[in-house]
Protein backbone atom coordinates (compact mmCIF):
# COMPACT_ATOMS: atom_id res chain seq x y z
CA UNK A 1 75.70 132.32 108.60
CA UNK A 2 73.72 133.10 105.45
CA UNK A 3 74.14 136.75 103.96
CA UNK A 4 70.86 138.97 104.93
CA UNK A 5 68.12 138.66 102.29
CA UNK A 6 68.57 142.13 100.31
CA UNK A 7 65.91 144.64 101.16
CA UNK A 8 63.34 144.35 98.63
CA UNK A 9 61.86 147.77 96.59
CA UNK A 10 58.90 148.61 97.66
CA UNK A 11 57.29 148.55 93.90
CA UNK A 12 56.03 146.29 91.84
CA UNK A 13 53.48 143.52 93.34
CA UNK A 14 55.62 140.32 92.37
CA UNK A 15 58.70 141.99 93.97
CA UNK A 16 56.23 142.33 97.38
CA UNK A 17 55.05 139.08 96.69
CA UNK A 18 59.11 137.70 97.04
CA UNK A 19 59.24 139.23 100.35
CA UNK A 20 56.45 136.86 101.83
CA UNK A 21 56.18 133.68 103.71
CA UNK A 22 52.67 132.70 103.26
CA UNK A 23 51.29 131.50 106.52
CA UNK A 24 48.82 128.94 107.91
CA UNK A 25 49.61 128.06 111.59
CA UNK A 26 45.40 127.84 112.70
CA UNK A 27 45.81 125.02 115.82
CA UNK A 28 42.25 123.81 114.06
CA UNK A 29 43.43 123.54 110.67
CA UNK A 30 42.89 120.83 108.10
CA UNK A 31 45.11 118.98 105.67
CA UNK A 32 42.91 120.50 102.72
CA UNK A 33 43.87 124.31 104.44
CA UNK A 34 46.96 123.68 103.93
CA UNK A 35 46.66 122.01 100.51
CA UNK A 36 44.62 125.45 99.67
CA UNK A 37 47.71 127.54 101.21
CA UNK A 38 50.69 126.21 99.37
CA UNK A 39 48.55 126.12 96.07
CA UNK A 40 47.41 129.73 97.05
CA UNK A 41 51.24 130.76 97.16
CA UNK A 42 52.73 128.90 94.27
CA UNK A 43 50.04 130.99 92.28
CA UNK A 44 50.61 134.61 94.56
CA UNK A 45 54.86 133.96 93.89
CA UNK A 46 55.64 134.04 97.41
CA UNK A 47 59.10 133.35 98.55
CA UNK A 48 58.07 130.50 101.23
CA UNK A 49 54.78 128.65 102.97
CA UNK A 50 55.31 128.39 106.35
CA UNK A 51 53.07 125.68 108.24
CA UNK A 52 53.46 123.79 111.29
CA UNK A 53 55.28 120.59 111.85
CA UNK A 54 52.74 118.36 112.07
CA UNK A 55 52.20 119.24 108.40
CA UNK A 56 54.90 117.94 106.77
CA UNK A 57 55.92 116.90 103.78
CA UNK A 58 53.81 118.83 101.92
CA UNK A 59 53.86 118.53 97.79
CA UNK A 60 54.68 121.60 95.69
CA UNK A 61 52.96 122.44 92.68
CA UNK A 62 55.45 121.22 89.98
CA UNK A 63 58.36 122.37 89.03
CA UNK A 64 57.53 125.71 91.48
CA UNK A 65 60.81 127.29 93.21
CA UNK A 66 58.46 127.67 96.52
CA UNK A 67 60.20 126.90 99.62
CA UNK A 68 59.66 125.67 102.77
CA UNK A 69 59.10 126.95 106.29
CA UNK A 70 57.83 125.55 109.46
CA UNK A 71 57.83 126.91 112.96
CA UNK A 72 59.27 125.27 116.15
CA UNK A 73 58.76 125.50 119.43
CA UNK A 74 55.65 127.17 118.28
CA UNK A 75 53.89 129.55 119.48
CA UNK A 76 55.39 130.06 123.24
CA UNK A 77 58.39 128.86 123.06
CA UNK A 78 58.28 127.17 126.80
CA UNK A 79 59.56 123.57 125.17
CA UNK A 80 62.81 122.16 126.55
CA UNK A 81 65.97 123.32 123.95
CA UNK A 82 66.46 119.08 123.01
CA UNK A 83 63.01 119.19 121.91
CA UNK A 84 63.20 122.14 119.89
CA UNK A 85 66.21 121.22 118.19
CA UNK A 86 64.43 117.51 117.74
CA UNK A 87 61.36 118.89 116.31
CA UNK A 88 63.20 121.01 114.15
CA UNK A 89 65.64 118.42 112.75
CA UNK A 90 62.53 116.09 111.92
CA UNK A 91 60.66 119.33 109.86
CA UNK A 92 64.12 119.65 107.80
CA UNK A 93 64.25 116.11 107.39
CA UNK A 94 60.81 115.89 105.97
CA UNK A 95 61.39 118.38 103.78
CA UNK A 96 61.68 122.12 105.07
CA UNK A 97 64.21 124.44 103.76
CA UNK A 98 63.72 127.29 106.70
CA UNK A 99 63.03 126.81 110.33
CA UNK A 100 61.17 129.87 112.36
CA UNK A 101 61.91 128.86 116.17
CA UNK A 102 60.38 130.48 119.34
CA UNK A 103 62.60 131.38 122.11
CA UNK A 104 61.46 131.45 126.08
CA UNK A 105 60.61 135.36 125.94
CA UNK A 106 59.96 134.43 129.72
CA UNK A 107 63.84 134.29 130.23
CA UNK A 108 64.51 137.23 128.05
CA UNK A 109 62.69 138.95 130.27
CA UNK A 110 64.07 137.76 133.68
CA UNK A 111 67.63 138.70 131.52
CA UNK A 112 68.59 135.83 130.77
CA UNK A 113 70.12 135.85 127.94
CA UNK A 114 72.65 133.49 127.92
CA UNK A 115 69.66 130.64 128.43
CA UNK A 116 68.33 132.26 125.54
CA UNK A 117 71.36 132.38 123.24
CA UNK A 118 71.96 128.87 124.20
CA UNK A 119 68.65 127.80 123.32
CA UNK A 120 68.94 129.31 120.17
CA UNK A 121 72.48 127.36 119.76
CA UNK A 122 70.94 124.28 120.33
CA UNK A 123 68.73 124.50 117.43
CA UNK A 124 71.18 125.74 115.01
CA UNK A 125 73.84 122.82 116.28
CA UNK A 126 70.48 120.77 115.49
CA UNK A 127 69.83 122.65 111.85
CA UNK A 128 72.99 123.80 110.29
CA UNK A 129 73.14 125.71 107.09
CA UNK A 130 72.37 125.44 104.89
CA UNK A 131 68.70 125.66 106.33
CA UNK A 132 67.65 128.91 107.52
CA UNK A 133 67.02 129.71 111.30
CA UNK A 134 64.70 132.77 112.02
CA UNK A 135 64.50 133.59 115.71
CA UNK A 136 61.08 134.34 116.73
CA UNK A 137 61.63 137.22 119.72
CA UNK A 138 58.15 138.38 120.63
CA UNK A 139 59.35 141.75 120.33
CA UNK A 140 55.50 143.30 121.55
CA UNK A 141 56.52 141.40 124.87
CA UNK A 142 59.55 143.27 125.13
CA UNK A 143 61.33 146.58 126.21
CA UNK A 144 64.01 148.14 123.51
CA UNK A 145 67.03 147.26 125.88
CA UNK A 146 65.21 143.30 125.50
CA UNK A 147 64.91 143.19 121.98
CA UNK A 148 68.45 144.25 121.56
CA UNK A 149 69.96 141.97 124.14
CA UNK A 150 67.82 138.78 122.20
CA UNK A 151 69.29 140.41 119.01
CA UNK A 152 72.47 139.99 119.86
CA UNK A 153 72.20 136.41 121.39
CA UNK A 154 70.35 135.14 118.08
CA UNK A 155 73.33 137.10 116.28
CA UNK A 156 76.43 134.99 118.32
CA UNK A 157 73.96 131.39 118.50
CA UNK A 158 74.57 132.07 114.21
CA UNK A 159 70.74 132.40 113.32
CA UNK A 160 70.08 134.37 109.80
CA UNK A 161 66.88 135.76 110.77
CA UNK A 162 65.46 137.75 113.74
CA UNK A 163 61.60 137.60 113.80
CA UNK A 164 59.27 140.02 114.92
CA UNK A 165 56.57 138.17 116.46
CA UNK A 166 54.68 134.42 116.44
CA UNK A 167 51.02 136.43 115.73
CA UNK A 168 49.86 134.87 118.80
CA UNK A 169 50.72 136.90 122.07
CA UNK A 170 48.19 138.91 123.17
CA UNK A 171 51.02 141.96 123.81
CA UNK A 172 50.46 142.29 119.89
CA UNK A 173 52.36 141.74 116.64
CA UNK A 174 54.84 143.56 114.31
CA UNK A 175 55.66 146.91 114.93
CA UNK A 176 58.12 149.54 112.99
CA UNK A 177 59.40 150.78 115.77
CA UNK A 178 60.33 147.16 117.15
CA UNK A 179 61.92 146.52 113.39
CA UNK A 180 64.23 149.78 113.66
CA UNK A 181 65.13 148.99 117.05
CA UNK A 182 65.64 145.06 115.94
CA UNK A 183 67.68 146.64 112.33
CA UNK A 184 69.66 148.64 114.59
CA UNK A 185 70.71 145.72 116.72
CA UNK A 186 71.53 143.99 113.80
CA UNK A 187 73.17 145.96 111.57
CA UNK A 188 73.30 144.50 107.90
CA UNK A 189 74.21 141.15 109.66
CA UNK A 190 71.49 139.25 110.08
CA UNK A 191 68.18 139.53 108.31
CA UNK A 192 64.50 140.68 109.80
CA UNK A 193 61.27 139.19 109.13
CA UNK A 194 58.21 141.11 110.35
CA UNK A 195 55.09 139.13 111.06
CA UNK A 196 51.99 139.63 113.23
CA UNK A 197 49.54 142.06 112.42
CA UNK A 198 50.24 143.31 109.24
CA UNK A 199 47.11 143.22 107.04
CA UNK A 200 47.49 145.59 104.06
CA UNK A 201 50.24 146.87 101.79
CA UNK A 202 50.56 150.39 103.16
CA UNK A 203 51.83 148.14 106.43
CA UNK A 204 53.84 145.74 104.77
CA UNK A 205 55.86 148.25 102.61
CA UNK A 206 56.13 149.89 106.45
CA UNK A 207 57.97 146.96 107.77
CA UNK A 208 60.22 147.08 104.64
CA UNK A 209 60.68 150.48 104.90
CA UNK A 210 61.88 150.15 108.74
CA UNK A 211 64.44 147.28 107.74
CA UNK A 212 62.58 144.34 107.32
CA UNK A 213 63.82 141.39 104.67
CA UNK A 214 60.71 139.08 105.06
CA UNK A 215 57.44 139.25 105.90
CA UNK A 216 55.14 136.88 107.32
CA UNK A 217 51.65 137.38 105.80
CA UNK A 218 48.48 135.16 106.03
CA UNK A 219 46.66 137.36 103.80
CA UNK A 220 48.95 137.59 101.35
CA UNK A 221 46.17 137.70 98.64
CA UNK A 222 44.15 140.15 100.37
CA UNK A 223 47.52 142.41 100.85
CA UNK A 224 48.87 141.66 97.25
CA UNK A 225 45.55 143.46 95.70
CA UNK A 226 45.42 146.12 97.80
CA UNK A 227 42.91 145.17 100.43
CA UNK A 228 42.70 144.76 104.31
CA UNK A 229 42.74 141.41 106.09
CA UNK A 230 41.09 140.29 109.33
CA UNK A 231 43.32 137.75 109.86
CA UNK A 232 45.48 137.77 113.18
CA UNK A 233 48.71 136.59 111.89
């Protein structure tokens, strides 16, 4: 398992901007979106883009250091575990260097969390390091005890990432409490991203502040300069 991304200070814009994974996941997006998106964060000096599948390959500005992400099993996670860990064997092959998965909050719910850790396994078995697996919990959807319990299965399945939220469930996005409860979980063994919800820096330096490694911005601009987005994710 990769080493936890250190936490980043809480200063200087570029060192925010390294936290990010610039996001465009809209269902009715177009290739020239995402064109716009990963020029957008080769320019901002983001740490990733982070598209959907359907996107890849995508071409990086040249000689840029940008990585990147794509999401599987995206956005509610109800996809058999062989077609998860397909889907996110084909987005590695074609070219991503991190893969954000959904698990079946559903059966984290009902408390089972063995299906989930084993889900979880699959897809790591599927994308070994060294590509990244963040574990998308839905933690809005979920009690403390919940998050905790999916915490610890992502933790023994071997994924380097716990992940707030897919910025789709109508329970809501990224929380601080949900990232202290997620940190304390945890420990310093497995990195946190925070995404869903968080549209301006005083709220991005939150998640930070609460134990978050990575954040999952679509107005990364907009949050960069000091603004407010309106965007959901």
């Amino acid at each position: 398992m990769a080493a936890p991304d250190p936490a980043p200070a809480s200063g200087s814009t570029s060192e925010l901007a390294r936290t990010i994974d610039h996001t465009f996941l809209k269902p009715e997006g177009r290739r020239a979106d995402v064109e716009r998106t990963v020029a957008e964060a080769a320019e901002l000096g983001v740490y990733s883009v982070c598209v959907s599948p359907s996107e890849l390959p995508l071409t990086l500005p040249e000689g840029s250091d940008l990585k990147v992400t794509a999401v599987c099993g995206f956005p509610s996670g109800k996809h058999a575990s062989s077609v998860k860990a397909a889907e996110a064997a084909l987005a590695v092959a074609q070219g991503a260097d991190e893969i954000d998965m959904v698990i079946d909050f559903g059966a984290a719910i009902d408390g089972r969390i063995a299906a989930v850790e084993a889900d979880i396994r699959a897809v790591r078995a599927a994308v070994p390091a060294p590509t990244v697996l963040k574990v998308i919990i839905e933690s809005a959807a979920l009690d403390d005890d919940t998050i905790t319990a999916v915490c610890g299965a992502a933790e023994a399945a071997g994924a380097d990432f716990v992940k707030t939220s897919t910025g789709f469930h109508p329970a809501g996005g990224a929380t601080v409490h949900a990232v202290e409860v997620m940190r304390r979980a945890v420990g310093d063994r497995v990195a946190i991203k925070a995404s869903g919800g968080i549209r301006n820096r005083e709220d991005a330096e939150a998640m930070l502040r609460a134990g978050a490694n990575r954040l999952g911005l679509s107005s990364s601009r907009t949050v960069l300069e000091g603004g407010t987005g309106t965007a959901g994710y």
